[in-house]
Every structure is written in C-alpha cells, then in structure tokens.
Protein backbone atom coordinates (compact mmCIF):
# COMPACT_ATOMS: atom_id res chain seq x y z
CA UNK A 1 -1.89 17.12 5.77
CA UNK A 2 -2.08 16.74 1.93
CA UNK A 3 -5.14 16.93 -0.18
CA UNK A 4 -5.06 13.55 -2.21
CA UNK A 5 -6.15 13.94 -5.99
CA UNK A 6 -5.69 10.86 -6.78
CA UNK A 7 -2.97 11.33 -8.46
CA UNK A 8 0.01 8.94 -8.54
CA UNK A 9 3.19 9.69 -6.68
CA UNK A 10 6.49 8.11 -6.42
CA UNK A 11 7.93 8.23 -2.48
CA UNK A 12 11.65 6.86 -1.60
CA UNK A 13 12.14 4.51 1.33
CA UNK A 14 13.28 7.29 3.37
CA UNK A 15 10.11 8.92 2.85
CA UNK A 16 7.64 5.30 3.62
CA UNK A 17 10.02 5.27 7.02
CA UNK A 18 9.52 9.07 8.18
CA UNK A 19 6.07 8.82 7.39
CA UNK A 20 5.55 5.47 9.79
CA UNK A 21 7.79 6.81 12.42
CA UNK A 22 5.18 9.76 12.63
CA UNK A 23 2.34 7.54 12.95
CA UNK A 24 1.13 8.69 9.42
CA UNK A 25 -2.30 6.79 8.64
CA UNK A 26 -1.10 4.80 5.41
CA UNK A 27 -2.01 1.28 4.00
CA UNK A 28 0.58 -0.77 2.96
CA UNK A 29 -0.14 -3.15 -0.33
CA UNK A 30 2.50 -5.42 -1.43
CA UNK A 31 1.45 -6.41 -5.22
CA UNK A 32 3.24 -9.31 -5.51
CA UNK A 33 2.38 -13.20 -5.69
CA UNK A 34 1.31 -14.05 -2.21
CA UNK A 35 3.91 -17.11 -2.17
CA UNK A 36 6.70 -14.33 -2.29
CA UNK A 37 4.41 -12.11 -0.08
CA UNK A 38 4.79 -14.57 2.80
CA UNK A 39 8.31 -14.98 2.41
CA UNK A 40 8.99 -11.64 2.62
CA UNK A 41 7.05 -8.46 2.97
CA UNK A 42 7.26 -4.69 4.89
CA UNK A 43 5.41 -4.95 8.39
CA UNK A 44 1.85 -4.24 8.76
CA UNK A 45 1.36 -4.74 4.66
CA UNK A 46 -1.47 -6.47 2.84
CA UNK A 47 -1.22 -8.47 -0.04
CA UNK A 48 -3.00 -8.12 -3.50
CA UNK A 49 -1.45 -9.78 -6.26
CA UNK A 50 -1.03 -7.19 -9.56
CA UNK A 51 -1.33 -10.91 -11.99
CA UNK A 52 -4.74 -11.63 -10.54
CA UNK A 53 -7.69 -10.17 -12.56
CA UNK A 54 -8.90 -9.40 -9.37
CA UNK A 55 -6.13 -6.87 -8.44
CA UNK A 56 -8.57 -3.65 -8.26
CA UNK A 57 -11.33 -5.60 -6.11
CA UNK A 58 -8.18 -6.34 -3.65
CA UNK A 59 -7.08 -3.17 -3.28
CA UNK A 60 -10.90 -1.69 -2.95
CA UNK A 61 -11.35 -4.51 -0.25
CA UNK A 62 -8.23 -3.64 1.45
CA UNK A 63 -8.44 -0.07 1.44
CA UNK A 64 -12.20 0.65 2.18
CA UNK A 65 -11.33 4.15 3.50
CA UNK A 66 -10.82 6.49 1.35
CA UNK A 67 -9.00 9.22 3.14
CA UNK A 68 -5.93 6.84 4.17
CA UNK A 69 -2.86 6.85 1.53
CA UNK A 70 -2.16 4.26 -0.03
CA UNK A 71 1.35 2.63 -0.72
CA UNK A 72 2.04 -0.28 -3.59
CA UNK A 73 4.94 -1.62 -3.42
C-alpha cells in the first residue's frame, strides 16, 4: 500500500474503477452543489460543497479517518 504525504495527486477514471474493483478503502467526495449532487453523483460518494465556507469542516466530518484516501471529484 502507499504511504500518503499528503500530497495531492491527480488519478484517471480508470484508475478510481481498478481501485474499487479491488476493494481499495477510499472515500468518495463529490464537491459540488448538493442540488447537482442528488441528481447525479458516483456510488457510495459524499457530498461537500467546494462554495460553502464550510467546505474543509465537510470534508474533516466526512473523512474522520485518516488513513483512508481520499477522492474529490
């Protein structure tokens, strides 16, 4: 498994699919308004919206553990 550094990375598609297909622990957070969130959104994701001031207490909320990956999108 990889060492996170907390770096940013970019990952294709291909990559977010392989990953779930291997059970890979990841959280899922899509950033947009949560009217377009419900609409439409990847399975198993989370919404926290990137135009709320709030954005960083979202994703802390959402992603209390801090050994999973975590994917924006």
């Amino acid at each position: 498994m990889e060492e996170s550094s907390g770096e940013v990375r970019w990952i294709e598609p291909a990559q977010l699919r392989d990953w779930q297909s291997q059970g890979r622990s990841i959280i899922l957070i899509d950033t947009l308004p949560k009217e377009v969130f419900e609409k439409r959104s990847l399975p198993g994701a989370c919404n926290a919206c990137v135009y709320e001031v709030t954005f960083p207490q979202q994703v802390e909320a959402i992603a209390a553990d801090k050994e999973t990956e975590i994917i924006l999108y």
